[in-house]
C-alpha atoms as a PDB file:
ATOM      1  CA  UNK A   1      40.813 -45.178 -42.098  1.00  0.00           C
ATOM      2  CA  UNK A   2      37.979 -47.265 -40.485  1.00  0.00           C
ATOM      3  CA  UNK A   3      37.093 -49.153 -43.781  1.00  0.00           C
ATOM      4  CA  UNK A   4      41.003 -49.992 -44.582  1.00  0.00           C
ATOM      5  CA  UNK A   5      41.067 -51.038 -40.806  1.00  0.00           C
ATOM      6  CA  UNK A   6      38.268 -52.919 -41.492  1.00  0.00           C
ATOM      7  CA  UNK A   7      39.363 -54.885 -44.533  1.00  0.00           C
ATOM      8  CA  UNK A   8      43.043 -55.658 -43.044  1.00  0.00           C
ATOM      9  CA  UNK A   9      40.661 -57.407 -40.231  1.00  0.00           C
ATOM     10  CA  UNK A  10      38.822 -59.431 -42.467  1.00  0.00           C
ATOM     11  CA  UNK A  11      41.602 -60.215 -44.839  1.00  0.00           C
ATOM     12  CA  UNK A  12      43.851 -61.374 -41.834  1.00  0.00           C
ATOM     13  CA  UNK A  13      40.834 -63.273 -40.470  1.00  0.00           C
ATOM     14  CA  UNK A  14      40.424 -65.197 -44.110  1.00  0.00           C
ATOM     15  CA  UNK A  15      43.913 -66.445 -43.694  1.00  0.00           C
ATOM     16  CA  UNK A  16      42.914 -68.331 -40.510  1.00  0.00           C
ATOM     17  CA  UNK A  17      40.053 -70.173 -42.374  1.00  0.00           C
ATOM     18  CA  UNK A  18      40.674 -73.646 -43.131  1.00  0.00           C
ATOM     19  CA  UNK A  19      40.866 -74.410 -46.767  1.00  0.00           C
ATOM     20  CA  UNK A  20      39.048 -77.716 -47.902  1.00  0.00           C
ATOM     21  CA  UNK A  21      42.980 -79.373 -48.273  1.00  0.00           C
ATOM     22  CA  UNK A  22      42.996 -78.389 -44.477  1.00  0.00           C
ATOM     23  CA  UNK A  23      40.326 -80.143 -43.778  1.00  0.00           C
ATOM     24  CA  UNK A  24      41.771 -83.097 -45.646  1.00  0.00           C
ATOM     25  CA  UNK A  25      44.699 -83.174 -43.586  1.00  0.00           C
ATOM     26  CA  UNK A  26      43.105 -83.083 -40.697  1.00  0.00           C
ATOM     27  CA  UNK A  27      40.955 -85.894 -41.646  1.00  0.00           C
ATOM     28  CA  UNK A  28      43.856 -87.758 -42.532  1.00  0.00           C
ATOM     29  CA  UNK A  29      45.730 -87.143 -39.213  1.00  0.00           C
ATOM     30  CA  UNK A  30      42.661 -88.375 -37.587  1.00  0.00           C
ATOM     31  CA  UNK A  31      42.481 -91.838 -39.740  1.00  0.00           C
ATOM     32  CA  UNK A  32      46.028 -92.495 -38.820  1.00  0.00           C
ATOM     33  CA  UNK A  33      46.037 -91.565 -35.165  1.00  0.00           C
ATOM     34  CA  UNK A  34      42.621 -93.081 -33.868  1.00  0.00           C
ATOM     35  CA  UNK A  35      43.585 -96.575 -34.392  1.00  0.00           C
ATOM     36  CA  UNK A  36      47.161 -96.027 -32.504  1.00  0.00           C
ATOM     37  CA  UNK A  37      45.317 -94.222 -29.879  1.00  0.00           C
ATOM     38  CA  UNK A  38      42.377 -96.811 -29.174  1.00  0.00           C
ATOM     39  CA  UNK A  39      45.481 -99.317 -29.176  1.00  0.00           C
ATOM     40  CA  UNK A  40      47.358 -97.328 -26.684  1.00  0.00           C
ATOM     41  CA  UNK A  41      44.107 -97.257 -24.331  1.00  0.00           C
ATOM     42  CA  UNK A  42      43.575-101.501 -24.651  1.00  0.00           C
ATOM     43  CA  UNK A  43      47.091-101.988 -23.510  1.00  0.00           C
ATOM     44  CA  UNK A  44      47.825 -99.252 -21.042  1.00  0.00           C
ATOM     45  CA  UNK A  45      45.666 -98.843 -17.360  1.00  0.00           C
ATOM     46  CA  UNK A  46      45.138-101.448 -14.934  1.00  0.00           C
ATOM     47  CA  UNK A  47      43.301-104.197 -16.843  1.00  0.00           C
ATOM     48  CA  UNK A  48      46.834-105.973 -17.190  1.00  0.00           C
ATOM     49  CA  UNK A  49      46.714-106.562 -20.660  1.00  0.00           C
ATOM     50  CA  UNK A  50      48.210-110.240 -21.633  1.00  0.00           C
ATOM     51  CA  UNK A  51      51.359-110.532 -23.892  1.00  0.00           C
ATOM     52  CA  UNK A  52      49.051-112.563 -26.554  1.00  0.00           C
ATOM     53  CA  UNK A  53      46.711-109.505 -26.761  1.00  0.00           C
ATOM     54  CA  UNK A  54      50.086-107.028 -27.178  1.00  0.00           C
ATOM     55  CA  UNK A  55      50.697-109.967 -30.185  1.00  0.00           C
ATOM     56  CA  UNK A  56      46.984-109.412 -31.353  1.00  0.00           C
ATOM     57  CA  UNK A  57      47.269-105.258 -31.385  1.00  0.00           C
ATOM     58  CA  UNK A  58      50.339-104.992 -33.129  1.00  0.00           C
ATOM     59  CA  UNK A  59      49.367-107.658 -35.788  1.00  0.00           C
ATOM     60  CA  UNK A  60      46.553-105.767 -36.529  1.00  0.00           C
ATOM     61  CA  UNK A  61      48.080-102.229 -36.488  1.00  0.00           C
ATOM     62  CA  UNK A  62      50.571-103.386 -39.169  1.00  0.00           C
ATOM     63  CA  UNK A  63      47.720-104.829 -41.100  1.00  0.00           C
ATOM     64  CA  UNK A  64      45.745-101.672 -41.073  1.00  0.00           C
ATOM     65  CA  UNK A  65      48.642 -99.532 -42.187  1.00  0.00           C
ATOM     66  CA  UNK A  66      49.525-102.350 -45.281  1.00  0.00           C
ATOM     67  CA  UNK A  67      46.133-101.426 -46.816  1.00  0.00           C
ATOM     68  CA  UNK A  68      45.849 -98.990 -49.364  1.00  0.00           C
ATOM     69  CA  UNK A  69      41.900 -98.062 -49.517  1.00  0.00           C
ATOM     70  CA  UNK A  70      40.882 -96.763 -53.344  1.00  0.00           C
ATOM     71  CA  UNK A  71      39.701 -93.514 -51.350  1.00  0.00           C
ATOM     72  CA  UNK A  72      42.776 -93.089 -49.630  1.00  0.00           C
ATOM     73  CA  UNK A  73      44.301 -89.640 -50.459  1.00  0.00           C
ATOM     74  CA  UNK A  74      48.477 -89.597 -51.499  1.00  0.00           C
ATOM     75  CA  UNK A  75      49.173 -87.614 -48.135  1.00  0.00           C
ATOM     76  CA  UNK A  76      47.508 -90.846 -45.947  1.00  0.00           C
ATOM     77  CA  UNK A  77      48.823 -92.874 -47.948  1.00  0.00           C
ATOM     78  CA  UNK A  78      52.070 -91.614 -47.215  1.00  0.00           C
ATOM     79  CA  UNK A  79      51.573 -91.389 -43.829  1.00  0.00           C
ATOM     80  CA  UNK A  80      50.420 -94.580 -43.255  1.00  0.00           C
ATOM     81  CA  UNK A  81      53.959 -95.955 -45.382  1.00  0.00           C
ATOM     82  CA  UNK A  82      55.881 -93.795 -41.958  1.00  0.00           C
ATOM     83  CA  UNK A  83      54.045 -95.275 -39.589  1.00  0.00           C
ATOM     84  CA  UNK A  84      54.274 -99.001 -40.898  1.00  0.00           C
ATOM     85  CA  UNK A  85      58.020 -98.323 -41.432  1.00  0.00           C
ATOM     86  CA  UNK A  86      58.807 -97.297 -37.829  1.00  0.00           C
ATOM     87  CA  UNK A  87      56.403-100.269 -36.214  1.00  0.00           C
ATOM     88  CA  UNK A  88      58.595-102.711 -38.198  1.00  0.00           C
ATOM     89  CA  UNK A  89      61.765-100.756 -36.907  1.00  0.00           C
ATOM     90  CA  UNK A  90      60.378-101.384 -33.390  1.00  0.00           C
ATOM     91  CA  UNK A  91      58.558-104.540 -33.638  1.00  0.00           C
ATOM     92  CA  UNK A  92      61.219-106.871 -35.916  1.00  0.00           C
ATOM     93  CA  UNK A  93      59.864-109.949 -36.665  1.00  0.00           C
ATOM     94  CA  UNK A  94      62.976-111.691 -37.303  1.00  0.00           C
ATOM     95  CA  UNK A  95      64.200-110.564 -33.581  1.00  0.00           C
ATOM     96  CA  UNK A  96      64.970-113.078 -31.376  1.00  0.00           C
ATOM     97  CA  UNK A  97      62.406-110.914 -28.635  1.00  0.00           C
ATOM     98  CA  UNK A  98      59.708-111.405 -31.050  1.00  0.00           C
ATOM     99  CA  UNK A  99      59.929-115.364 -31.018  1.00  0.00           C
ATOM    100  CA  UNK A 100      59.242-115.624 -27.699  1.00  0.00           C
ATOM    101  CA  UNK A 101      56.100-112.664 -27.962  1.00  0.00           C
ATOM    102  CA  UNK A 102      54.717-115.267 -30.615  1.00  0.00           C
ATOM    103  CA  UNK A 103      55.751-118.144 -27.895  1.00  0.00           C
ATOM    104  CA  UNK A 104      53.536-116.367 -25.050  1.00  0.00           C
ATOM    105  CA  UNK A 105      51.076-115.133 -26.980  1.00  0.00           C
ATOM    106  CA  UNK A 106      50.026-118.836 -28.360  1.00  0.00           C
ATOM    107  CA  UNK A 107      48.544-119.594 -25.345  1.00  0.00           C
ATOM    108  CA  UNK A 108      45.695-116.319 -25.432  1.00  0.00           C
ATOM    109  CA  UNK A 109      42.827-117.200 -28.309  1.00  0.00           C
ATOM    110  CA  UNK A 110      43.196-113.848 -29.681  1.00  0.00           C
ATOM    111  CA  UNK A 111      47.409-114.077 -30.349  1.00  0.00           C
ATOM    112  CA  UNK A 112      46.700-117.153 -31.840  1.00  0.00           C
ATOM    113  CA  UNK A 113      44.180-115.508 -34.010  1.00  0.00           C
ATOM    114  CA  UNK A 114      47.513-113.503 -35.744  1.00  0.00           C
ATOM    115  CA  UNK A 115      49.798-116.123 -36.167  1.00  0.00           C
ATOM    116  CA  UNK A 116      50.027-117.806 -39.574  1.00  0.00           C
ATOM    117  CA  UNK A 117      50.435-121.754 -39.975  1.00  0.00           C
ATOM    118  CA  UNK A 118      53.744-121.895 -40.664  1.00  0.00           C
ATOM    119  CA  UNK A 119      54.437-119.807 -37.152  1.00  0.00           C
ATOM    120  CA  UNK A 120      51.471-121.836 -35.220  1.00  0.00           C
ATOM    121  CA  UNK A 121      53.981-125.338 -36.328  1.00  0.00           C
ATOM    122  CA  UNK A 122      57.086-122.905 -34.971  1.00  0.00           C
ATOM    123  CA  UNK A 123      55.873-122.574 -31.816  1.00  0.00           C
ATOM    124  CA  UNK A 124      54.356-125.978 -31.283  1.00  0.00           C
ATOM    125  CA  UNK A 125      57.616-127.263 -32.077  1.00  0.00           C
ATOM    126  CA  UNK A 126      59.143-125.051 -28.930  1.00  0.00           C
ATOM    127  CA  UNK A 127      56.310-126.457 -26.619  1.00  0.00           C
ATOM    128  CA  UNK A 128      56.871-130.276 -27.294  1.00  0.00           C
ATOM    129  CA  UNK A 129      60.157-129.624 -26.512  1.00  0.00           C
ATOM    130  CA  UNK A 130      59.628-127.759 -23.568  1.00  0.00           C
ATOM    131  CA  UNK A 131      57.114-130.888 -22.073  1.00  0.00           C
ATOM    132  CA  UNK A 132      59.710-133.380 -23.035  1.00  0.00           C
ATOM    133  CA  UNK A 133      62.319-130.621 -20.653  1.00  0.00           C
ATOM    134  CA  UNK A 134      59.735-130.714 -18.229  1.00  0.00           C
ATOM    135  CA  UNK A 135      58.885-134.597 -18.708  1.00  0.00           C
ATOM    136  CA  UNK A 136      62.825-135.440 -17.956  1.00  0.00           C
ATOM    137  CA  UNK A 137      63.408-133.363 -14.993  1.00  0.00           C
ATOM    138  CA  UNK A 138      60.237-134.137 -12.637  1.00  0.00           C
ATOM    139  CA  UNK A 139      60.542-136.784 -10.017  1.00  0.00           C
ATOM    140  CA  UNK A 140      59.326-140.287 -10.434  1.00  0.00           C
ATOM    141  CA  UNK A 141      56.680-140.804  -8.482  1.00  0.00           C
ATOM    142  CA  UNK A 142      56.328-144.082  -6.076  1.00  0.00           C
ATOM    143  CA  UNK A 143      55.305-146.882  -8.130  1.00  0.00           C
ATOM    144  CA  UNK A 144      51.734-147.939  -7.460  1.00  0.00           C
ATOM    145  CA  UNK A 145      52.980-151.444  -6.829  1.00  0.00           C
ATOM    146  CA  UNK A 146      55.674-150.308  -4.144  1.00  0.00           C
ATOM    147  CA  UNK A 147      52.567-148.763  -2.139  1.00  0.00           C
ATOM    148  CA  UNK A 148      50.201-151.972  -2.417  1.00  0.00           C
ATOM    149  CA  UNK A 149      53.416-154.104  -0.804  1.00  0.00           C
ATOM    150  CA  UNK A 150      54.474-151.855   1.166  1.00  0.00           C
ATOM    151  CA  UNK A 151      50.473-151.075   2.297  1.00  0.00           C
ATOM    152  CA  UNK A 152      49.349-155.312   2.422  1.00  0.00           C
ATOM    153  CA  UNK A 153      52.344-155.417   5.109  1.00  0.00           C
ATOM    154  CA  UNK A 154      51.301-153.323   7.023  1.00  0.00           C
ATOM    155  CA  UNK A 155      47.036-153.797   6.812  1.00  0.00           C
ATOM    156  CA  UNK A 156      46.452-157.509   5.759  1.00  0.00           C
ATOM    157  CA  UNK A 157      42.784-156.938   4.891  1.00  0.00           C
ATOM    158  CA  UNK A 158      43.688-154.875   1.879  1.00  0.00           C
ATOM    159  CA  UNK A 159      44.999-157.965   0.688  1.00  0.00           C
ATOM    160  CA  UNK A 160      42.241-160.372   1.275  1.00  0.00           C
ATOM    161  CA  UNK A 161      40.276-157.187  -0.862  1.00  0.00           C
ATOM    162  CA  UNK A 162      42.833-156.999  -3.487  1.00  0.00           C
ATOM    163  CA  UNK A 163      42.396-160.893  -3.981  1.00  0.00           C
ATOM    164  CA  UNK A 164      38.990-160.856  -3.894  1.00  0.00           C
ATOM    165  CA  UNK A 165      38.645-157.974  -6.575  1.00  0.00           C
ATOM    166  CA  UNK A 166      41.320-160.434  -8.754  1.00  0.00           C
ATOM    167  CA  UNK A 167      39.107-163.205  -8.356  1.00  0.00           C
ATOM    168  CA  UNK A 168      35.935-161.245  -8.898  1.00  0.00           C
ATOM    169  CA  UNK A 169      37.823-159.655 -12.797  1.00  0.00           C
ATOM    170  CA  UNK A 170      38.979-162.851 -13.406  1.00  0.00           C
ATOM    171  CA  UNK A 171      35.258-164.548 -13.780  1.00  0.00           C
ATOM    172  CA  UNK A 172      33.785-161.990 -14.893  1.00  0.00           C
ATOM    173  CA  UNK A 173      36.605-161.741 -18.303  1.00  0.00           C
ATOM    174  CA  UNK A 174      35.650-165.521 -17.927  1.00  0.00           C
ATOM    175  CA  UNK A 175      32.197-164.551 -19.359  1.00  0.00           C
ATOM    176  CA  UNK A 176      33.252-161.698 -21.514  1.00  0.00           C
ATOM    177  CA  UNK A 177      32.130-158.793 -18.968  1.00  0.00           C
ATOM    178  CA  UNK A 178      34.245-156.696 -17.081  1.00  0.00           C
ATOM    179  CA  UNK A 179      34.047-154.230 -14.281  1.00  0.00           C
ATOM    180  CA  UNK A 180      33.955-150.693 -14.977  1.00  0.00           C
ATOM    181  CA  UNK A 181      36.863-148.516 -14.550  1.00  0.00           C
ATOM    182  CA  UNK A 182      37.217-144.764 -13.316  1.00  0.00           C
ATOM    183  CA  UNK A 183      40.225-144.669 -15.599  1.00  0.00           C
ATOM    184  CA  UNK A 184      40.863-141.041 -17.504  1.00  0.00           C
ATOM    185  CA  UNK A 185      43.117-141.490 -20.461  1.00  0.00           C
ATOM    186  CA  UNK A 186      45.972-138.756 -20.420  1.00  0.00           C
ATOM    187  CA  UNK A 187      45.665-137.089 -23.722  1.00  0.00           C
ATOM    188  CA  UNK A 188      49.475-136.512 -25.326  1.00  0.00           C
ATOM    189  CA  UNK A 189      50.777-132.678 -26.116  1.00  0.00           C
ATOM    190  CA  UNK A 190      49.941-133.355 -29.675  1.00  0.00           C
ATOM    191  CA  UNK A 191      46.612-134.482 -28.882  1.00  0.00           C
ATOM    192  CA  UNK A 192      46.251-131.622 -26.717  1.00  0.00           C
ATOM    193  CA  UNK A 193      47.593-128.757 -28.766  1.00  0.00           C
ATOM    194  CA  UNK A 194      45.445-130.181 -31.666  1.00  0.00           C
ATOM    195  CA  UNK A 195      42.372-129.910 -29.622  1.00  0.00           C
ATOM    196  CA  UNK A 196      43.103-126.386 -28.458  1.00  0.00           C
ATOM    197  CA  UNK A 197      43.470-125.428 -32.273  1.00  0.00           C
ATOM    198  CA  UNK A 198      40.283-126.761 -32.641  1.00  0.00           C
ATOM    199  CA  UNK A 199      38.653-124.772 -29.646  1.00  0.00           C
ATOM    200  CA  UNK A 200      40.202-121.475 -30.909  1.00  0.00           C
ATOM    201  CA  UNK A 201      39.203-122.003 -34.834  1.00  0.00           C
ATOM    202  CA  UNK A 202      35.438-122.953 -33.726  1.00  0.00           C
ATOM    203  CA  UNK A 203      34.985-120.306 -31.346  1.00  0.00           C
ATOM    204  CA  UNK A 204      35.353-116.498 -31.703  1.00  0.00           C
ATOM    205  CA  UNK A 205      38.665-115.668 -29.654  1.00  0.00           C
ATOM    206  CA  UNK A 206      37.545-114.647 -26.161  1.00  0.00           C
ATOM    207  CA  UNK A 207      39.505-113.366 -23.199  1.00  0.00           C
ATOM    208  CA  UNK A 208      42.217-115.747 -22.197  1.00  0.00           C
ATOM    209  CA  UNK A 209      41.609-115.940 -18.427  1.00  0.00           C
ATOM    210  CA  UNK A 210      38.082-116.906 -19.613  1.00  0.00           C
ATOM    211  CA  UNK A 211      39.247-119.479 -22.173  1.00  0.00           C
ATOM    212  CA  UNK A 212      41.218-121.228 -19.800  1.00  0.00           C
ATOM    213  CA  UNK A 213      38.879-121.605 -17.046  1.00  0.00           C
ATOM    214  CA  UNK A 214      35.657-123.200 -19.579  1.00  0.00           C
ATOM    215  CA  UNK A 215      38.469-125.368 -20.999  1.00  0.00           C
ATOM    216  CA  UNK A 216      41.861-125.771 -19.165  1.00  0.00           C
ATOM    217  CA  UNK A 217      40.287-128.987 -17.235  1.00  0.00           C
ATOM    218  CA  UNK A 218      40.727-130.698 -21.144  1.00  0.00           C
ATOM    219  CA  UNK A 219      43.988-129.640 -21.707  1.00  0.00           C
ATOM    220  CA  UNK A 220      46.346-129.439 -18.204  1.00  0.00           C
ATOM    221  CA  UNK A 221      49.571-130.030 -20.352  1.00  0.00           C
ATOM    222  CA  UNK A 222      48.505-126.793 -22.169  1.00  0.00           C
ATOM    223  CA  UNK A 223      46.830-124.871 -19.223  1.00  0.00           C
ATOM    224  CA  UNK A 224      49.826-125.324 -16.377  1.00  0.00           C
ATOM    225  CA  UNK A 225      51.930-123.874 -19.436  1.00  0.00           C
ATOM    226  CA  UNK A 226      49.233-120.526 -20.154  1.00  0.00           C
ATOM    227  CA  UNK A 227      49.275-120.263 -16.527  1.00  0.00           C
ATOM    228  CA  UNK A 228      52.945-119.347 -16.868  1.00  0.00           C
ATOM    229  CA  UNK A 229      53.410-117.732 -19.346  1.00  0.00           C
ATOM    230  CA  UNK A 230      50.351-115.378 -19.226  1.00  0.00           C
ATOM    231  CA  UNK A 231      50.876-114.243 -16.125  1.00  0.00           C
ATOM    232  CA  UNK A 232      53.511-111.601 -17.353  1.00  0.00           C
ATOM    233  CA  UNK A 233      51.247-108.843 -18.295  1.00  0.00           C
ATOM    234  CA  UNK A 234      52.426-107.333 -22.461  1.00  0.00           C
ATOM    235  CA  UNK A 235      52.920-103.722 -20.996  1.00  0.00           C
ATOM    236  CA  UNK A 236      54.795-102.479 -17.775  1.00  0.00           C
ATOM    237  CA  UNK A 237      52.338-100.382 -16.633  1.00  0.00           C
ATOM    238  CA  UNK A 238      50.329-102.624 -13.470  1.00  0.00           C
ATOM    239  CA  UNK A 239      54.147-103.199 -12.712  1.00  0.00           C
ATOM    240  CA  UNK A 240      55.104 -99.308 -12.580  1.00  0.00           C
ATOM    241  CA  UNK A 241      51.844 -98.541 -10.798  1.00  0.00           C
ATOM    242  CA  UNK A 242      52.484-101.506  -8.324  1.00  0.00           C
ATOM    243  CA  UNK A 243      55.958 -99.921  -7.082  1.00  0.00           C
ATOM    244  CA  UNK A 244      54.438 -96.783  -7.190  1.00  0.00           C
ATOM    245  CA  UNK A 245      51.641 -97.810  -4.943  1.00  0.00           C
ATOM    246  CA  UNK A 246      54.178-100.023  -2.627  1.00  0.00           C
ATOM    247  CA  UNK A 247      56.511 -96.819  -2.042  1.00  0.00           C
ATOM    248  CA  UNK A 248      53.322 -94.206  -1.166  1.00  0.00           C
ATOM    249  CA  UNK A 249      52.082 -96.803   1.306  1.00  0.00           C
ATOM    250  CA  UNK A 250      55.494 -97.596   2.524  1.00  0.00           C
ATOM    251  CA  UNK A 251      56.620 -94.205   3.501  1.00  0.00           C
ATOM    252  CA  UNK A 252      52.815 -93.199   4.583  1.00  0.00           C
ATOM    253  CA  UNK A 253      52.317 -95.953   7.154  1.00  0.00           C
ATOM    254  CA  UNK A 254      56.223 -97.641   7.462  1.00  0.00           C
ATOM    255  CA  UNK A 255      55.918 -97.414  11.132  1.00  0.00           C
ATOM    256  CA  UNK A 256      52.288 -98.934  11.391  1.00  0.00           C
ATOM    257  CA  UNK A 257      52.759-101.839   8.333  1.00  0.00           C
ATOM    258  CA  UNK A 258      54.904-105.115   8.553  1.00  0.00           C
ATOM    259  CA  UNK A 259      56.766-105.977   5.030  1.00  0.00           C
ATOM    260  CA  UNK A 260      53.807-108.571   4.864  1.00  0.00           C
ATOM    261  CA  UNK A 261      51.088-106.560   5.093  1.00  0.00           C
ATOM    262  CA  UNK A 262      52.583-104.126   3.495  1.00  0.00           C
ATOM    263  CA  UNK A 263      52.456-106.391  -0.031  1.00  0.00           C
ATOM    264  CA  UNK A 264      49.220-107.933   0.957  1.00  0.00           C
ATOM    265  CA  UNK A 265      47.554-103.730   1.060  1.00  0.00           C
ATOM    266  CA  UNK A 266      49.589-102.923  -2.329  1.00  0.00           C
ATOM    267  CA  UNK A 267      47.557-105.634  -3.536  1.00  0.00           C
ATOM    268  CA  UNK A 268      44.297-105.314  -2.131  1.00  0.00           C
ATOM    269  CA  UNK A 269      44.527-101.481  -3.225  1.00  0.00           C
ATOM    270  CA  UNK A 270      45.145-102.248  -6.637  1.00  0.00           C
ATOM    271  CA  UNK A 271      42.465-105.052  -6.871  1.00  0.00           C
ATOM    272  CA  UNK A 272      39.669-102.010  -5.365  1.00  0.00           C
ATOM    273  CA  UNK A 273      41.187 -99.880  -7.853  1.00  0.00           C
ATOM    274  CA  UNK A 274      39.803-102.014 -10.706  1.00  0.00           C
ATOM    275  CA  UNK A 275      36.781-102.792  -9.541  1.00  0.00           C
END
């Protein structure tokens, strides 16, 4: 009785041993989810990820699942056919909502990494427009005439200066020298989005935030735009975890804290956070 006890053991305990196919699968599951779970982990916490490095991820995660390795068994390969198929369910290029997450995600060096010429030429398109927009509606500023007139009526001896400047240009074109000038030339949009194309193909694509502040100064056209549009973060998670923080605080302290200081501690608790 104890040695047919004894072999029922060991044959049910054989059953629970992984077979090398197991093993396979399990490798397999592991190929497929690692790269969605590393993905998960750059875009979620409170880092706020920008909507050019959501572009980036999901560019890549496509990309990964397109290629077919020679060592690639059928099941991963099959796997890898589901996955692709439900990220271009969810992520639909030809969706209106994707436009605008190649729109944003110009502006961050590693979304622009992703985008191919012909969509780098969409969206430049959609930002000349947007400066002429912007161009057309802002207020003309005081001519810089108007304030000399208006500034020699008022203090003559700015004036007598102006003239004497005038005199002083006026010999000195006489003799084919002039005076130098402080004067910055204004680069165009086109001049400046080709010389942030340039910046992002020489470099390695670096963190936006960082981008902008080593070379916003060259391009303001370009950086007052970034600063817009990157300030939406790609996920909703520092926005879940702000209103989650504001309503603990709130009903914790609501008799001690002011609405004011009540946003200024949601903020200063989430900054310590990420430290």
């Amino acid at each position: 009785m104890k040695i047919t006890s004894y072999y029922k053991t060991k044959e049910k305990l054989g059953l629970l041993e992984l077979s090398s196919d197991d093993y396979t699968i399990l490798k397999n599951l592991i190929d497929i989810f690692e790269p969605l779970y590393q993905t998960t982990n750059l875009l979620s916490g409170y880092k706020y990820p920008t909507i050019g490095l959501c572009l980036y991820a999901i560019r890549n995660l496509k990309e990964y699942f397109e290629k077919e390795e020679e060592n690639d068994s059928n099941i991963l390969i099959t796997l890898k056919r589901f996955i692709l198929d439900a990220l271009n369910l969810y992520f639909d290029e030809k969706d209106e909502q994707f436009s605008l997450l190649m729109l944003y995600g110009y502006f961050d060096p590693f979304g622009y990494s992703v985008l191919t010429p012909k969509e780098r030429l969409k969206v430049e398109r959609q930002i000349k427009q947007k400066s002429k927009e912007q161009n057309r509606f802002q207020t003309p500023t005081t001519t810089s005439s108007a304030l000399i007139s208006s500034n020699e009526s008022v203090y003559p001896s700015i004036k007598q200066n102006r003239e004497k400047l005038s005199r002083l240009d006026t010999y000195l074109k006489s003799i084919n020298k002039y005076m130098p000038t402080n004067n910055v030339i204004q680069k165009t949009i086109s001049e400046e989005i080709s010389h942030y194309g340039s910046l992002v193909k020489t470099d390695s694509p670096m963190d936006a935030v960082l981008f902008w502040q080593r070379y916003g100064e060259q391009m303001p056209i370009l950086k007052a735009m970034a600063q817009k549009y990157l300030s939406a973060p790609g996920t909703s998670v520092p926005s879940e975890s702000a209103f989650s923080s504001s309503a603990y605080i709130g009903r914790k302290e609501r008799a001690q804290l002011s609405p004011e200081n009540l946003s200024y501690t949601v903020f200063l608790q989430d900054k310590l956070r990420s430290i």
